[in-house]
Protein backbone atom coordinates (compact mmCIF):
# COMPACT_ATOMS: atom_id res chain seq x y z
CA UNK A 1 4.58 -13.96 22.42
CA UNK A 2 1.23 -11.04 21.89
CA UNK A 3 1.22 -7.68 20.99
CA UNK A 4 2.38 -6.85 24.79
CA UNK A 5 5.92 -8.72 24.47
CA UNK A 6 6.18 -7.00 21.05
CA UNK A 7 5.71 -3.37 22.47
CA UNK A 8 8.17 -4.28 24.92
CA UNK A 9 10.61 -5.48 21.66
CA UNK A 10 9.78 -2.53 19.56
CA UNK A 11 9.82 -0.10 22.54
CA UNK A 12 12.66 1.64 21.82
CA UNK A 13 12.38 2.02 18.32
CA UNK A 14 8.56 3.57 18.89
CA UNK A 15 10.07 6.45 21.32
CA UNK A 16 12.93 7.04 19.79
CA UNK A 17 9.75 8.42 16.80
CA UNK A 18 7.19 9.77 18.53
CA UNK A 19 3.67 9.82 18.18
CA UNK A 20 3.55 11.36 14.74
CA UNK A 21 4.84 9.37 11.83
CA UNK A 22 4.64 10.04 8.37
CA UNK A 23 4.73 7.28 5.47
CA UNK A 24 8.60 7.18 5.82
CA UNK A 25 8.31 6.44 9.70
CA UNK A 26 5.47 3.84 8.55
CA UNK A 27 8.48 2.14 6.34
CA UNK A 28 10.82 2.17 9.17
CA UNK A 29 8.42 0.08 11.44
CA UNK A 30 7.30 -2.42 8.94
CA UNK A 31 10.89 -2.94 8.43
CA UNK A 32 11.67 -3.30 12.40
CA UNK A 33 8.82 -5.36 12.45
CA UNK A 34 10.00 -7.77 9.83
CA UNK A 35 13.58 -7.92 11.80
CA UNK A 36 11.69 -8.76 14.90
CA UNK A 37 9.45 -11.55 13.15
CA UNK A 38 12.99 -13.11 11.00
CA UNK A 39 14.87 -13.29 14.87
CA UNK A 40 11.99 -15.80 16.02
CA UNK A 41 11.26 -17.72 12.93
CA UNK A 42 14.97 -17.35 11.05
CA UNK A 43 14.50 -17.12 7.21
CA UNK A 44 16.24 -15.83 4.13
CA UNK A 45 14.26 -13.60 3.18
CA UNK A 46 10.96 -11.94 3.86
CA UNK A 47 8.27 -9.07 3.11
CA UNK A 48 5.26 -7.09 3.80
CA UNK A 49 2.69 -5.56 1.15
CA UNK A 50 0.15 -3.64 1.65
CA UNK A 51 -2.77 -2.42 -0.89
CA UNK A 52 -2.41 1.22 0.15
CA UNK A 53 -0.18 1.91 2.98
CA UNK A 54 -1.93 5.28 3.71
CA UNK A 55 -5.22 6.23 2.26
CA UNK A 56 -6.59 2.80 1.88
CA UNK A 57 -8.13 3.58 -1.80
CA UNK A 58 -9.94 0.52 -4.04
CA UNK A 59 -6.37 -0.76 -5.97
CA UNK A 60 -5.59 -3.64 -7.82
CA UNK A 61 -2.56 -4.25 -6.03
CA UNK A 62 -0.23 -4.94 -3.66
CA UNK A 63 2.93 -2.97 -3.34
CA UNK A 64 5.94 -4.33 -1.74
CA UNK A 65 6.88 -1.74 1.21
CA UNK A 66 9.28 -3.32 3.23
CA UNK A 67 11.72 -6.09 2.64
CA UNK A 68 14.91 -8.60 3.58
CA UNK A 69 16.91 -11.01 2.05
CA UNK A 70 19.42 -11.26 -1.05
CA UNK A 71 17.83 -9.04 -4.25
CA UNK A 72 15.41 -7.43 -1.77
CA UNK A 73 16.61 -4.42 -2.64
CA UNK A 74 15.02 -4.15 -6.05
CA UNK A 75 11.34 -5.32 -4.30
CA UNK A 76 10.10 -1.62 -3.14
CA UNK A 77 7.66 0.01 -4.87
CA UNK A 78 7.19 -3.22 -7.14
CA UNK A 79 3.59 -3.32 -8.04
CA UNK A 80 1.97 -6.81 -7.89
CA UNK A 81 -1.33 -8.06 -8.72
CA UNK A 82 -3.79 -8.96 -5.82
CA UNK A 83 -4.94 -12.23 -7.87
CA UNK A 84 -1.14 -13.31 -8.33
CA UNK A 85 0.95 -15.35 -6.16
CA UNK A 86 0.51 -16.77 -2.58
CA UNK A 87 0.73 -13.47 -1.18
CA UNK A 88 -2.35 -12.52 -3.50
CA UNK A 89 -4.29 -15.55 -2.65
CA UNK A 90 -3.53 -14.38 1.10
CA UNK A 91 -4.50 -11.02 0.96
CA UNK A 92 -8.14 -11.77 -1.13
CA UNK A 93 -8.95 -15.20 1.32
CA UNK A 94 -7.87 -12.94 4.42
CA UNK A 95 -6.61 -16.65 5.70
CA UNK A 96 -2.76 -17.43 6.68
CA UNK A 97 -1.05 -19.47 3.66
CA UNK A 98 1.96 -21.95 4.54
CA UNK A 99 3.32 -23.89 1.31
CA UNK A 100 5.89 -26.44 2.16
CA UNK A 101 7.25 -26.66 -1.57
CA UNK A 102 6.52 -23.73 -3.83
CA UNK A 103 7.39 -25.96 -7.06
CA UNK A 104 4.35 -27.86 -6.36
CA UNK A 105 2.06 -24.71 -5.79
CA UNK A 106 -0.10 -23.70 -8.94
CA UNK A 107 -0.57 -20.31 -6.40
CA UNK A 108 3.40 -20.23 -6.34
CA UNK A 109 4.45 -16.87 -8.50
CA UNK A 110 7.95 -17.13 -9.84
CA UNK A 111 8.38 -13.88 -11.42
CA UNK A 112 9.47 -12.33 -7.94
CA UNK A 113 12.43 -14.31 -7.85
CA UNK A 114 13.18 -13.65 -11.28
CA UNK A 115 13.33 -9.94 -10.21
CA UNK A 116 15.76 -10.72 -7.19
CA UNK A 117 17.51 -13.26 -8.60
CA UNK A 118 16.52 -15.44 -5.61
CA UNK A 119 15.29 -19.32 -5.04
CA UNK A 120 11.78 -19.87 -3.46
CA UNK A 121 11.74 -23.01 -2.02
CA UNK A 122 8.76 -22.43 1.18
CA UNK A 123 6.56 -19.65 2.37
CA UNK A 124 4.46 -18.66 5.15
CA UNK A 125 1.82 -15.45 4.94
CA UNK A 126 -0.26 -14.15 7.07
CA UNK A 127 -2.69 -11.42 6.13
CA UNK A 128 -2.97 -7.78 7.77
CA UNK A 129 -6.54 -6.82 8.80
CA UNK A 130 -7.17 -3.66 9.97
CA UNK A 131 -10.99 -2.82 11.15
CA UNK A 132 -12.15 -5.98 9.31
CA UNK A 133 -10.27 -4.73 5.86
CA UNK A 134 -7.81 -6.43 4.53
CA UNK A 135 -4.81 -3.68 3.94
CA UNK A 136 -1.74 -6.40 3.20
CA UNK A 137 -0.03 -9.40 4.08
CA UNK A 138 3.18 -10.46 5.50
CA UNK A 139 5.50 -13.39 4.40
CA UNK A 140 8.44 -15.21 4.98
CA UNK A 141 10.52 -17.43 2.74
CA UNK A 142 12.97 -20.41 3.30
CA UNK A 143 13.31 -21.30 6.64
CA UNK A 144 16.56 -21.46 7.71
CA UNK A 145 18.14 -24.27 9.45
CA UNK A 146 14.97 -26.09 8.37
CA UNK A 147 13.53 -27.75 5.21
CA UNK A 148 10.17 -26.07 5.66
CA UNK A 149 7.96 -23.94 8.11
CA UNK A 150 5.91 -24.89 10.47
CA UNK A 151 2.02 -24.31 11.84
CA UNK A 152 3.27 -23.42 14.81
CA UNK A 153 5.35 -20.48 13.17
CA UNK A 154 2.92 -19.51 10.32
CA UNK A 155 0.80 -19.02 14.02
CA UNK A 156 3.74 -16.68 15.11
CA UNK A 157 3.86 -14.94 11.93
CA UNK A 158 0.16 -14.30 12.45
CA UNK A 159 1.20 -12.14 15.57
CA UNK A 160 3.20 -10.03 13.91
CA UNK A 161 0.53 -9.38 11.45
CA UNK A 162 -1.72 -8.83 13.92
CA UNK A 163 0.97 -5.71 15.51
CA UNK A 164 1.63 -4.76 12.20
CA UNK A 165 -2.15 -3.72 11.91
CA UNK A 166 -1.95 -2.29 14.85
CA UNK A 167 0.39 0.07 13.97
CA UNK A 168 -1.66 0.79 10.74
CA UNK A 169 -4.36 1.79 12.50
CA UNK A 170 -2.34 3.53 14.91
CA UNK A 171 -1.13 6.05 11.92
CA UNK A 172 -4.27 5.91 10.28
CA UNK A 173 -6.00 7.47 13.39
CA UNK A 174 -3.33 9.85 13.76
CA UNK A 175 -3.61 11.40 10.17
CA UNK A 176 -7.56 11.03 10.53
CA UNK A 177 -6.92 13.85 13.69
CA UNK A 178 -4.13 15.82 11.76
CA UNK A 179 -7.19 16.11 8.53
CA UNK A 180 -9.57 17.04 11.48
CA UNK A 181 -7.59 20.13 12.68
CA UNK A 182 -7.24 21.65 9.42
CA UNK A 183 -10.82 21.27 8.40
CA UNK A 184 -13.61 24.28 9.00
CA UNK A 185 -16.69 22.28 11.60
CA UNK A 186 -19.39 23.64 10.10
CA UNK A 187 -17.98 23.63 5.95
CA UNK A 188 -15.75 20.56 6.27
CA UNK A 189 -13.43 23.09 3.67
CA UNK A 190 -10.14 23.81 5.33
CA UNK A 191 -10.05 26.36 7.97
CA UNK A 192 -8.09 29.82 8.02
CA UNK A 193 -5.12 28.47 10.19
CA UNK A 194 -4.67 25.80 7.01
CA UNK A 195 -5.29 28.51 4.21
CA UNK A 196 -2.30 30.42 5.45
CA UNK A 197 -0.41 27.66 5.84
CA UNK A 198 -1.04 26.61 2.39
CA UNK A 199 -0.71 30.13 1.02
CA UNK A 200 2.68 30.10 2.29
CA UNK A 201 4.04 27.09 1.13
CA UNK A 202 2.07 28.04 -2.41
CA UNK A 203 3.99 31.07 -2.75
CA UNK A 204 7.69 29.79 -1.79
CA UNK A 205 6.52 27.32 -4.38
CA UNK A 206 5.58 29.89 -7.35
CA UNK A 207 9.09 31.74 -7.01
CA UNK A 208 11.24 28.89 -7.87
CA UNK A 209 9.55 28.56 -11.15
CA UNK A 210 7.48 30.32 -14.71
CA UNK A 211 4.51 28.98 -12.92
CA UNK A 212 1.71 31.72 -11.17
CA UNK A 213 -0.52 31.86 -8.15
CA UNK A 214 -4.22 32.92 -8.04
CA UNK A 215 -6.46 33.89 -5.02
CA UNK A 216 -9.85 34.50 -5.32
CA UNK A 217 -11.70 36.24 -2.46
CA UNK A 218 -15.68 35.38 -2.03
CA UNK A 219 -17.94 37.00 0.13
CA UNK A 220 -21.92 36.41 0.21
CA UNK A 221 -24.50 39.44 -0.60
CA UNK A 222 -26.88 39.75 1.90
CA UNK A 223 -26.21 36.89 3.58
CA UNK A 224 -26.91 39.13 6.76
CA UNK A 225 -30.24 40.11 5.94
CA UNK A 226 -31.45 36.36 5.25
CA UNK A 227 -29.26 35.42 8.65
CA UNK A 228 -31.38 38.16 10.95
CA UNK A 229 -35.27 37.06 9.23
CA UNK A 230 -34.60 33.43 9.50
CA UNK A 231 -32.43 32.66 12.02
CA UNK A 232 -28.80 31.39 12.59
CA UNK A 233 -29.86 27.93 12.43
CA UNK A 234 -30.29 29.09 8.30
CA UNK A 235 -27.26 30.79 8.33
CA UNK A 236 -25.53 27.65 9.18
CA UNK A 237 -27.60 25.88 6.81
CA UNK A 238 -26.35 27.82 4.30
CA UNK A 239 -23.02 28.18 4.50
CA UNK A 240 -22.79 24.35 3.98
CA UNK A 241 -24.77 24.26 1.32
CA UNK A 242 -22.14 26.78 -0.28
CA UNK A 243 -19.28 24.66 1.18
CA UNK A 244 -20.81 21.78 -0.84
CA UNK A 245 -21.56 24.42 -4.08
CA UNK A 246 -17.79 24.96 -3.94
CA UNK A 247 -16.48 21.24 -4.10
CA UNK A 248 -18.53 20.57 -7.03
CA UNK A 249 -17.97 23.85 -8.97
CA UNK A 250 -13.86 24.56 -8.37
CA UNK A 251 -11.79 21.77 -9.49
CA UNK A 252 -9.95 19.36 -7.63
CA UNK A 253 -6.34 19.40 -9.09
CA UNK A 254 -4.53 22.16 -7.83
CA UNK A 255 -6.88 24.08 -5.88
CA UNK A 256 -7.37 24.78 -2.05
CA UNK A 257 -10.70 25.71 -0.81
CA UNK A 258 -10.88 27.28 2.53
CA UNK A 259 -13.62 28.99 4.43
CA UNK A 260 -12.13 32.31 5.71
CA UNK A 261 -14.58 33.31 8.53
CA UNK A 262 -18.23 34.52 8.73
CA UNK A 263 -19.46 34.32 5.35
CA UNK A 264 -15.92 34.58 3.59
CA UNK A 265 -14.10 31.96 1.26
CA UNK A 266 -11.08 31.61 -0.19
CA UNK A 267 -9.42 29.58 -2.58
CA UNK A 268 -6.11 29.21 -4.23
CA UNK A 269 -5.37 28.13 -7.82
CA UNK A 270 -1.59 26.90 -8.38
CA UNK A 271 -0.31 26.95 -11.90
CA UNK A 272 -3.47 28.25 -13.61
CA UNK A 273 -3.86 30.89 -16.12
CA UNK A 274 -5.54 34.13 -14.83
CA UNK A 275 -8.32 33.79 -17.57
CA UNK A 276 -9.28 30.04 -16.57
CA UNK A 277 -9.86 30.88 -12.65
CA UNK A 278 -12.17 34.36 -14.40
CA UNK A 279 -14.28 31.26 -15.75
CA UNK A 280 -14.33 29.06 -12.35
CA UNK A 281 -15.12 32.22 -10.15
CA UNK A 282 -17.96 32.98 -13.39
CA UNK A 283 -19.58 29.28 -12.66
CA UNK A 284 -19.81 29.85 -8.93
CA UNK A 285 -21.17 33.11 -8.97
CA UNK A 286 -23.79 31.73 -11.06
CA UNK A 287 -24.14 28.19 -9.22
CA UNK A 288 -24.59 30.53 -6.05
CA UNK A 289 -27.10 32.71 -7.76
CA UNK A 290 -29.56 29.60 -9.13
CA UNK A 291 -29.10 27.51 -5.70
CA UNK A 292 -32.18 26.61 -4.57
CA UNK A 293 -31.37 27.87 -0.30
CA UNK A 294 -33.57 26.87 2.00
CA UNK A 295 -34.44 27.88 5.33
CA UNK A 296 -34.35 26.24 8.51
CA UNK A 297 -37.97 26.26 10.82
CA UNK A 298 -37.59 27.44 13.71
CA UNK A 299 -41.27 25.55 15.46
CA UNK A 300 -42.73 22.57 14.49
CA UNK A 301 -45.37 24.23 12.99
CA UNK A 302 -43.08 26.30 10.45
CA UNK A 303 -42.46 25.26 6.93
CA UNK A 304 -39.17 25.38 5.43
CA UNK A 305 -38.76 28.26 2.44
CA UNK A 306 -37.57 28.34 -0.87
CA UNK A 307 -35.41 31.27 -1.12
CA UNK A 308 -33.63 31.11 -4.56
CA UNK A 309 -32.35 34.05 -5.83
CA UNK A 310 -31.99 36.22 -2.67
CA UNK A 311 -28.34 34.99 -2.43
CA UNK A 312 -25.01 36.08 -4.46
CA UNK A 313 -21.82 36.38 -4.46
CA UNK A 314 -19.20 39.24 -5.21
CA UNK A 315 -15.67 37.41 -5.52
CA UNK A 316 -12.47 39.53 -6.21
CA UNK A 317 -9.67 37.63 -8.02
CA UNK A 318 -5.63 38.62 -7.55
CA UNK A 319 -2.43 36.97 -9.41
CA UNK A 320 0.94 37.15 -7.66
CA UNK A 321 2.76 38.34 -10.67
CA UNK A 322 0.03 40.46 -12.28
CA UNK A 323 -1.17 42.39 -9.13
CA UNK A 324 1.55 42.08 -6.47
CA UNK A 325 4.96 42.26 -8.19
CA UNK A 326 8.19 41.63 -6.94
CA UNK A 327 8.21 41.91 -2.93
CA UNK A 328 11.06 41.52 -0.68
CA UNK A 329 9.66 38.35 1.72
CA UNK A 330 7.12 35.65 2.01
CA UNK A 331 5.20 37.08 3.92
CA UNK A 332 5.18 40.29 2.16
CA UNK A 333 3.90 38.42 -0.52
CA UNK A 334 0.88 36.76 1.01
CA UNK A 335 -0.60 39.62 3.29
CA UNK A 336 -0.08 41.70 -0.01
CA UNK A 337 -1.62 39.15 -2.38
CA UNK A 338 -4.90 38.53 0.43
CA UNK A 339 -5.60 42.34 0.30
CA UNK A 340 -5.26 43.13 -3.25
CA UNK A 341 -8.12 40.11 -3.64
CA UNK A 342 -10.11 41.14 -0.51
CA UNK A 343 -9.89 44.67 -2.11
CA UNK A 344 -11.43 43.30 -5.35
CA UNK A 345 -14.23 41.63 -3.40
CA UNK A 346 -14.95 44.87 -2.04
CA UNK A 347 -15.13 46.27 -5.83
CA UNK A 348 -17.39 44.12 -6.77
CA UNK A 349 -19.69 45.31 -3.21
CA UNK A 350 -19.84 48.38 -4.28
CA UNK A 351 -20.34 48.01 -8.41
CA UNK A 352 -23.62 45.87 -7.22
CA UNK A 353 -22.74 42.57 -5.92
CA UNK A 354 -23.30 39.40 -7.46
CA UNK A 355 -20.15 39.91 -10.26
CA UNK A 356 -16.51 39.11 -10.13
CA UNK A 357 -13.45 41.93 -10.23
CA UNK A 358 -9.84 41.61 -10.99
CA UNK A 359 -7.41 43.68 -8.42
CA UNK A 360 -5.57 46.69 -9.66
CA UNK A 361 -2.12 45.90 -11.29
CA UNK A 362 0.68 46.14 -9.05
């Protein structure tokens, strides 16, 4: 049995998906995958956790994902641990784990089966490496037919950890190319195509509930003036250095951060109070103001300059229920709420630059 004879097993399950799985697809295989590995080494039960079954984050535990066998239906989402149990010891030594008689185990954790009102009495776990991480393990209990498990099959097992990595990986690289597409290649801040998407779904989002929507519309002064004397190389230069201005400035939680073209950002604030994004938009226009830019050389010979100072920012700010009022559609809504922010921006152009402006009420 390899990873080959397993494609050929899971085969139909795989097509019957397509390419692009989400978390809930992820479940689906783990738990075809534990079918597949209980019909060649029969057992009563069995189980794969995993530390982080998406984003792979530093966590203290291992979360039970997929599962089989009487209680396991009170085992997802259960939180255990990574220095508890056999399945901990598994997961931290990266090493398969057979135990013949649990009861005789010091690593033997008997608070699971208190949970699922079930009798350990063997186990075999293998873990699940992924790029030379560790991301989970795999385990089966109480052989059946048997007294206890063999080497042989805590080898098997070790296959199907081996294709359940796979398959990890598999939907790792897929998000890794979905997070690509919606990114901005010079910025690494979401793109246009994303902001509208997000705008979208933001708005649908603010009319089922009290809650309001704020857009704030940034445009660099004179950005074309330093972009002619020293060169696009510069330009670019810049507008990453601003890209990196705005992920440190504008707060994580709740917030979307998008470069809109040229020299243009945007960025939408869910469930905030006009007055709090006023102080936001406040510290990046005066972030942008003391940045220290510097140019690119163009020759060998050239020396890079300081040019702090030369660069603003005008940014115009818009709330949906403040500046657009009621509208019949969607999409009403967003082109409406865009302009009356990009209109703002353009305020602030022509008052002097480097200051913020509210759009007109609705």
């Amino acid at each position: 049995l390899d990873n080959r004879h397993l494609n050929v097993l899971l085969g139909r399950e795989r097509k019957r998906r397509g390419p692009d799985r989400d978390e809930s697809d992820l479940d689906l295989m783990l738990n075809e995958i534990l079918r597949k590995a209980n019909q060649f080494v029969p057992s009563e039960a069995g189980s794969i956790l995993l530390d982080d079954p998406i984003g792979k984050k530093e966590r203290q535990e291992l979360v039970f994902v997929a599962c089989f066998g009487p209680g396991s239906s009170k085992l997802p989402g259960l939180r255990l641990p990574i220095k508890t149990g056999i399945a901990g010891a598994t997961y931290l030594s990266g090493k398969p784990y057979l135990s013949k008689n649990v009861k005789r185990d010091k690593m033997f954790y008997s608070k699971i089966d208190k949970i699922s009102r079930f009798s350990t009495r063997s186990i075999i776990c293998a873990p699940i490496i992924v790029e030379n991480s560790i991301y989970g393990v795999i385990e089966l209990i109480n052989r059946k037919g048997r007294t206890n498990f063999t080497e042989e099959e805590l080898k098997l097992l070790e296959i199907f950890a081996g294709y359940t990595s796979t398959l990890i990986q598999n939907v790792l690289d897929a998000r890794k190319h979905i997070e690509l597409a919606k990114r901005d290649g010079l910025t690494g801040l979401y793109n246009d195509r994303y902001f509208h998407t997000r705008l979208e779904r933001e708005v649908r989002q603010v009319g089922k509930g009290p809650h309001d929507l704020i857009l704030l519309f940034l445009d660099m002064d004179h950005f074309k003036g330093v972009n002619d004397q020293f060169g696009h190389l510069t330009g670019s230069h810049i507008l990453q250095e601003v890209g990196d201005i705005l992920r440190k400035v504008v707060p994580p939680k709740g917030t979307t951060v998008a470069r809109y073209g040229g020299d243009e950002f945007v960025i939408i604030f869910s469930q905030t109070m006009l007055e709090e994004v006023v102080q936001v938009a406040d510290r990046i226009r005066t972030a942008i103001k003391k940045f220290p830019f510097s140019t690119v050389p163009i020759s060998e010979k050239a020396k890079a300059e300081i040019i702090q100072g030369r660069l603003t920012c005008s940014i115009g700010l818009a709330s949906l229920k403040k500046h657009v009022g009621n509208v019949t559609s969607n999409s009403n809504i967003r082109h409406l709420l865009i302009r009356k922010a990009d209109a703002a921006m353009y305020v602030a152009k022509e008052q002097g630059k480097d200051r913020i402006c509210i759009a007109a009420p609705s």
